[in-house]
N, C-alpha and C. Protein backbone atom coordinates (compact mmCIF):
# COMPACT_ATOMS: atom_id res chain seq x y z
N UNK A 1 -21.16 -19.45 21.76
CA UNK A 1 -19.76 -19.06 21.61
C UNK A 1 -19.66 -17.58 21.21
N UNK A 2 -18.52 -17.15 21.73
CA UNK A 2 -18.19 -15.58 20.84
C UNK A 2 -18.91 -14.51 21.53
N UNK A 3 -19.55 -14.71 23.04
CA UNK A 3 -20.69 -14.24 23.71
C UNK A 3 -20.50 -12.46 23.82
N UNK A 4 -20.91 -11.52 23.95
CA UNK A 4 -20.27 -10.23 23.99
C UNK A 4 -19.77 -10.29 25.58
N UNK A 5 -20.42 -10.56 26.57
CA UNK A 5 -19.59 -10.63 28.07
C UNK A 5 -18.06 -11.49 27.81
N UNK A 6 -17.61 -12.16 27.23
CA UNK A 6 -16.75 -12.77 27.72
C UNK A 6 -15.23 -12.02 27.25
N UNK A 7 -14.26 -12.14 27.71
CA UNK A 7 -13.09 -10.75 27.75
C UNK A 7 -12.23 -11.12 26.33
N UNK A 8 -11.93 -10.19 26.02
CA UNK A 8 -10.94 -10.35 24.75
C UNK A 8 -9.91 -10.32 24.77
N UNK A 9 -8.66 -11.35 24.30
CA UNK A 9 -7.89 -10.96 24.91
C UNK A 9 -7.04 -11.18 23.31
N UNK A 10 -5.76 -10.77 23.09
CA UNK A 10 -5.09 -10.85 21.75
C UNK A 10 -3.30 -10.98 21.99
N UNK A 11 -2.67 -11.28 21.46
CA UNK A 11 -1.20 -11.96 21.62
C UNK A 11 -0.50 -10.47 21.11
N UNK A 12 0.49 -10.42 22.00
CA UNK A 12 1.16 -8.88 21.71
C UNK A 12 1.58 -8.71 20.49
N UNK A 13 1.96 -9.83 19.05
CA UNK A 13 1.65 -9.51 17.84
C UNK A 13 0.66 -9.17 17.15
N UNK A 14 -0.91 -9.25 17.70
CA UNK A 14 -1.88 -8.57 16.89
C UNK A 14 -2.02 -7.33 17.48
N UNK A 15 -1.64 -6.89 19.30
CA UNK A 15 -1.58 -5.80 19.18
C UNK A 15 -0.77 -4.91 18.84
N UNK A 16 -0.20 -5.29 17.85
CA UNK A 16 1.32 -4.42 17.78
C UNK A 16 1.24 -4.54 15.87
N UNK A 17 0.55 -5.25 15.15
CA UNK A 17 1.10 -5.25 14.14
C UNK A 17 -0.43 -5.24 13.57
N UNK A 18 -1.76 -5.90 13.66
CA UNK A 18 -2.97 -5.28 13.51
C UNK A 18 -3.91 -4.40 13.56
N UNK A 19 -4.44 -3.96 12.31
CA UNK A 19 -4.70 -2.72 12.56
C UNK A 19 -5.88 -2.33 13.71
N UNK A 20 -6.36 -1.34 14.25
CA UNK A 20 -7.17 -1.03 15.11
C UNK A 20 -8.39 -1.15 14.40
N UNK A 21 -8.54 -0.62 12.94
CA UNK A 21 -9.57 -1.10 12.29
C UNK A 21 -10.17 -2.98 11.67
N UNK A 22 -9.32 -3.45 11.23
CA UNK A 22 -9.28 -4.93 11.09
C UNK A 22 -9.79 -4.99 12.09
N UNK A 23 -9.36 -5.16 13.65
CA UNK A 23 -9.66 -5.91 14.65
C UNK A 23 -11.20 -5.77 14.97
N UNK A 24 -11.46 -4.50 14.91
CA UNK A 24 -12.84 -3.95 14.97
C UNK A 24 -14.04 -4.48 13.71
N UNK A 25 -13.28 -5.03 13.03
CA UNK A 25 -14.29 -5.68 11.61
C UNK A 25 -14.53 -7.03 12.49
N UNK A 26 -13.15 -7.31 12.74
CA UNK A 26 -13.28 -8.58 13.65
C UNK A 26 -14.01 -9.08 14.70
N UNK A 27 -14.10 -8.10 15.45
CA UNK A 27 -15.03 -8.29 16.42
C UNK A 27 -16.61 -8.02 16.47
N UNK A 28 -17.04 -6.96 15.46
CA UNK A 28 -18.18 -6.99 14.88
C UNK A 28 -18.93 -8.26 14.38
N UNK A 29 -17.98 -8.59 13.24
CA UNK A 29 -18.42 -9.52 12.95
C UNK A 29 -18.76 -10.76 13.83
N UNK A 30 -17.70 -11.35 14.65
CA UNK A 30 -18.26 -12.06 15.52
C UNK A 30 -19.13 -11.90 16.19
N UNK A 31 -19.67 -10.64 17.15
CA UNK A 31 -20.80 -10.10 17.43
C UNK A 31 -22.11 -10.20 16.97
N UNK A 32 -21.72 -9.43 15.47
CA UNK A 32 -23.34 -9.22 14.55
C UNK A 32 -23.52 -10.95 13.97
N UNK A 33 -22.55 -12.08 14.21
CA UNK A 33 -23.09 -13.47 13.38
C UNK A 33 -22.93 -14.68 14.68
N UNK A 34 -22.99 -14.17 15.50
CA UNK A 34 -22.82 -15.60 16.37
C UNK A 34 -23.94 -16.67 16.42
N UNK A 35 -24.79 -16.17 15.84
CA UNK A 35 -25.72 -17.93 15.46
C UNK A 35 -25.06 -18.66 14.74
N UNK A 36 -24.16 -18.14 14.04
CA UNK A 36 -23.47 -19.11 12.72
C UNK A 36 -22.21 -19.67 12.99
N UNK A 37 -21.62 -19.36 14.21
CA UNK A 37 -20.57 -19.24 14.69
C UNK A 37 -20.45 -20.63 15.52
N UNK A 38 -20.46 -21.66 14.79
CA UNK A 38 -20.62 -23.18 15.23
C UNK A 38 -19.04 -23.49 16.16
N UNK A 39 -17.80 -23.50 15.55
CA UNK A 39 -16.92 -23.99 15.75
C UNK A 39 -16.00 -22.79 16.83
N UNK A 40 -14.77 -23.44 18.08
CA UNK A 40 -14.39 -22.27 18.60
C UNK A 40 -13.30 -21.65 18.26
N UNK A 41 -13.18 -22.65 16.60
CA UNK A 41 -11.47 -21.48 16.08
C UNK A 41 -12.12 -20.86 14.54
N UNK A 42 -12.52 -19.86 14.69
CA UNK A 42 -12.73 -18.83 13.15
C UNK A 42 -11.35 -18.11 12.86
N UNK A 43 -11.73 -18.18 11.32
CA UNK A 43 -10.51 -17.96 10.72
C UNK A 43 -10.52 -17.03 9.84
N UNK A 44 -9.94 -16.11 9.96
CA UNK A 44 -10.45 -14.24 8.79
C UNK A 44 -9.23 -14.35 8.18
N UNK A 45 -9.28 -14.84 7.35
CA UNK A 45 -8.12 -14.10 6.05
C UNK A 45 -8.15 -13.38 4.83
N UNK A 46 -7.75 -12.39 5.32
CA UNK A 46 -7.33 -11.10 4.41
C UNK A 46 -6.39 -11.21 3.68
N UNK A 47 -6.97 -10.69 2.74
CA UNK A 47 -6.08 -10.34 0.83
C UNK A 47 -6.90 -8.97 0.15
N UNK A 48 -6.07 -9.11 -0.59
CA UNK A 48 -6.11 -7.63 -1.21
C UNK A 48 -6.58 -8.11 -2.96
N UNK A 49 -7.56 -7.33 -3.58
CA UNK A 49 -8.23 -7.49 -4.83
C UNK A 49 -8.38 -6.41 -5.45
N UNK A 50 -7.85 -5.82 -6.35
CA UNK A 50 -8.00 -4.59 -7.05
C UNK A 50 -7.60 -3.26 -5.82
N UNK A 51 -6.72 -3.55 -5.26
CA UNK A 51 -6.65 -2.75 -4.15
C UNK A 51 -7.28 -2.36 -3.23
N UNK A 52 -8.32 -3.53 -3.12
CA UNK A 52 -9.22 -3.70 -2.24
C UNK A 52 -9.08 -4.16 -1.36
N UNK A 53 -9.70 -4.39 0.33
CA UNK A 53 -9.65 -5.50 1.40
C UNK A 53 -10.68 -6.26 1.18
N UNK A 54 -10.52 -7.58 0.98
CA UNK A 54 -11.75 -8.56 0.98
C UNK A 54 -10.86 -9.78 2.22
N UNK A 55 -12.25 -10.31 2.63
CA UNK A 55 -11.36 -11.17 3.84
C UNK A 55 -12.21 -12.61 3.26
N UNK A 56 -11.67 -13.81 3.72
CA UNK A 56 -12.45 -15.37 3.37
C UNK A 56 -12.67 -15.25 5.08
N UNK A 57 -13.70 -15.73 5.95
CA UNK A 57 -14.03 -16.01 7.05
C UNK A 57 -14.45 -17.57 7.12
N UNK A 58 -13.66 -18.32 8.06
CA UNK A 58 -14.11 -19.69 7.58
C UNK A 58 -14.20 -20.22 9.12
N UNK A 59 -14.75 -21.52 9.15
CA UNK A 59 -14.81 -22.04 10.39
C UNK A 59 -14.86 -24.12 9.81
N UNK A 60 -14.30 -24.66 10.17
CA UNK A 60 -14.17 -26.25 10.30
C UNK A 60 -15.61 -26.96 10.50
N UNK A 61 -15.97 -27.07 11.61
CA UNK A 61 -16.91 -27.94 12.00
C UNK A 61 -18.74 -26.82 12.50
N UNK A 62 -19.44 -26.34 11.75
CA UNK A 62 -19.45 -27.01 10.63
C UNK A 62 -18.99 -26.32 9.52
N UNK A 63 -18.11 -27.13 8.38
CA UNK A 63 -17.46 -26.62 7.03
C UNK A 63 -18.70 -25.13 6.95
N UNK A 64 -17.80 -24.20 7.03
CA UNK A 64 -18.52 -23.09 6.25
C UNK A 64 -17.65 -21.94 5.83
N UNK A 65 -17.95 -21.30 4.88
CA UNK A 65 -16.56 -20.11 4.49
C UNK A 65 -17.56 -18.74 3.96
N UNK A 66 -17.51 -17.47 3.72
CA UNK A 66 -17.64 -16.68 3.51
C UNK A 66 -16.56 -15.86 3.09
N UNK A 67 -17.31 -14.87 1.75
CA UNK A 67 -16.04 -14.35 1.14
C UNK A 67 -16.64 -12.93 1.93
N UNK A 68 -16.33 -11.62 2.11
CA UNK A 68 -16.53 -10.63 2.41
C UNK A 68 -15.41 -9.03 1.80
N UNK A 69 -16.55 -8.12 1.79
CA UNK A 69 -16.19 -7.18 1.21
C UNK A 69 -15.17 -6.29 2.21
N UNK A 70 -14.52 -5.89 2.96
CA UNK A 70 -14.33 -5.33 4.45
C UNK A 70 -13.90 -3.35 3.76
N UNK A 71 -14.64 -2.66 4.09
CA UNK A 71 -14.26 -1.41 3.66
C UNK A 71 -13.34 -0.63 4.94
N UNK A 72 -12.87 -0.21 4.36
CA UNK A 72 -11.51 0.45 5.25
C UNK A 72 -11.28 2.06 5.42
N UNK A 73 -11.45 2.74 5.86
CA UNK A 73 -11.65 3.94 6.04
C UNK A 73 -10.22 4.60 6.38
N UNK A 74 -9.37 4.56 7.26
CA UNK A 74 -8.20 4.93 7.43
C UNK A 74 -7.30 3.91 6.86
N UNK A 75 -7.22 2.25 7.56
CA UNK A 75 -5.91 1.56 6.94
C UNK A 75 -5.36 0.75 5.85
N UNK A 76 -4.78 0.12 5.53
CA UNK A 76 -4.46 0.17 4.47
C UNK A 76 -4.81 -1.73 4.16
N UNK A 77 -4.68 -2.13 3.15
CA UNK A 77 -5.65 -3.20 3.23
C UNK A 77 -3.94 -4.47 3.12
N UNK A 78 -4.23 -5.34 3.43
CA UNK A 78 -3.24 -6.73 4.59
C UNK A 78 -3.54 -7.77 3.71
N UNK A 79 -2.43 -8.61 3.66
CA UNK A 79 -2.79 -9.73 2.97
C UNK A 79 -2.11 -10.60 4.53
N UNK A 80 -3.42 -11.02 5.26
CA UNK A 80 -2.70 -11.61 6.64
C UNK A 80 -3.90 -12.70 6.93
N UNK A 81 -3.35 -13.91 7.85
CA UNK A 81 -4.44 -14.90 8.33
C UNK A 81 -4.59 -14.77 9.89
N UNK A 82 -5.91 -14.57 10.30
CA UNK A 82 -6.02 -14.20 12.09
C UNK A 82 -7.14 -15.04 12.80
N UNK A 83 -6.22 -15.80 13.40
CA UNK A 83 -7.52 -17.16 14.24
C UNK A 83 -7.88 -16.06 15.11
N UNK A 84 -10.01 -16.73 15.49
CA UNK A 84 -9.84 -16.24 17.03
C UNK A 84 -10.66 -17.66 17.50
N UNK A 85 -9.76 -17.50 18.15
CA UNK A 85 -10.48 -18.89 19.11
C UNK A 85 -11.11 -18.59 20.26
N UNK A 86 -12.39 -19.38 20.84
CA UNK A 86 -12.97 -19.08 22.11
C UNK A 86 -12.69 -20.41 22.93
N UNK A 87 -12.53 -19.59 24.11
CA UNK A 87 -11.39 -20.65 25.10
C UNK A 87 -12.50 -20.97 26.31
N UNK A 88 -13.85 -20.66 25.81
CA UNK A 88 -14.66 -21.54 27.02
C UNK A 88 -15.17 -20.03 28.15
N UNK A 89 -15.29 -20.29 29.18
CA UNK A 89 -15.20 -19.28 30.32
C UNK A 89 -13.97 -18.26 30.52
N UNK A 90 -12.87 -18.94 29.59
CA UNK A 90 -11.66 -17.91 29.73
C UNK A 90 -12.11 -16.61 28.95
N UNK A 91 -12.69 -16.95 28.34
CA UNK A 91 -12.58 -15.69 26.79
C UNK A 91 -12.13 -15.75 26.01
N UNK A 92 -12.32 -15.00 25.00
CA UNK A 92 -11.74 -15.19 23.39
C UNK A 92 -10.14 -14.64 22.90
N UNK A 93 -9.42 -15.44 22.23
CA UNK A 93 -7.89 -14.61 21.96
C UNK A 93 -7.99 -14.85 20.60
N UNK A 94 -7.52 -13.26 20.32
CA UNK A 94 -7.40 -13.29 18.49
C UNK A 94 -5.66 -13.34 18.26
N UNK A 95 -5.38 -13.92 17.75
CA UNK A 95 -3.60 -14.56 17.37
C UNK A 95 -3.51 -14.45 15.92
N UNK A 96 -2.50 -14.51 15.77
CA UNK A 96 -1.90 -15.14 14.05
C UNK A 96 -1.38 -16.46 14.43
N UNK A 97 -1.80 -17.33 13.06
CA UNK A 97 -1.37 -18.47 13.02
C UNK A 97 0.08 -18.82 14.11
N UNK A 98 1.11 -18.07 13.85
CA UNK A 98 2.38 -18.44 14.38
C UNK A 98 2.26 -17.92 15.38
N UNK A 99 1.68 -17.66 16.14
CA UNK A 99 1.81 -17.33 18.02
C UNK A 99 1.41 -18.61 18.39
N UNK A 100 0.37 -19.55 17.77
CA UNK A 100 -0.11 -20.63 18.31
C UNK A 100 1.04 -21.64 18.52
């Protein structure tokens, strides 16, 4: 799952209201961890800690969560929840909860 060939595609609210950096943590990450990457809906939610960005990364089946540090260089840090689901041979779409 999460393969680097397969196309990315995102709902005109993450491109319009997510930052260019987030998305790019986002996709890294899926990149640099796809052995771990069991299930096809991961879930990055971002909050803010001492004026910090830290994100929870979680996935269902199998139960697993990660807390993470996310450093931010230009934007400003989000308290937001962003599925990306992989849709098989279609490719991957990163959404917010409410587009689904």
């Amino acid at each position: 799952m999460f393969e680097r060939n397969k196309p990315l595609y995102m709902t005109k609210a993450v491109s319009e209201e997510l930052s260019e950096e987030h998305l790019n943590f986002i996709v890294e990450y899926l990149l640099n961890n796809q052995a771990k990457l069991d299930d096809y809906l991961q879930v990055f939610e971002f909050y803010i800690e001492n004026n910090e960005q830290w994100l929870i990364q979680r996935q269902e089946i199998p139960n697993r969560e990660t807390t993470i540090y996310v450093q931010l260089k230009r934007s400003k840090p989000i308290n937001r929840k962003v599925w990306v689901m992989d849709q098989g041979s279609e490719g991957v779409i990163v959404l917010f909860p409410e587009d689904y």
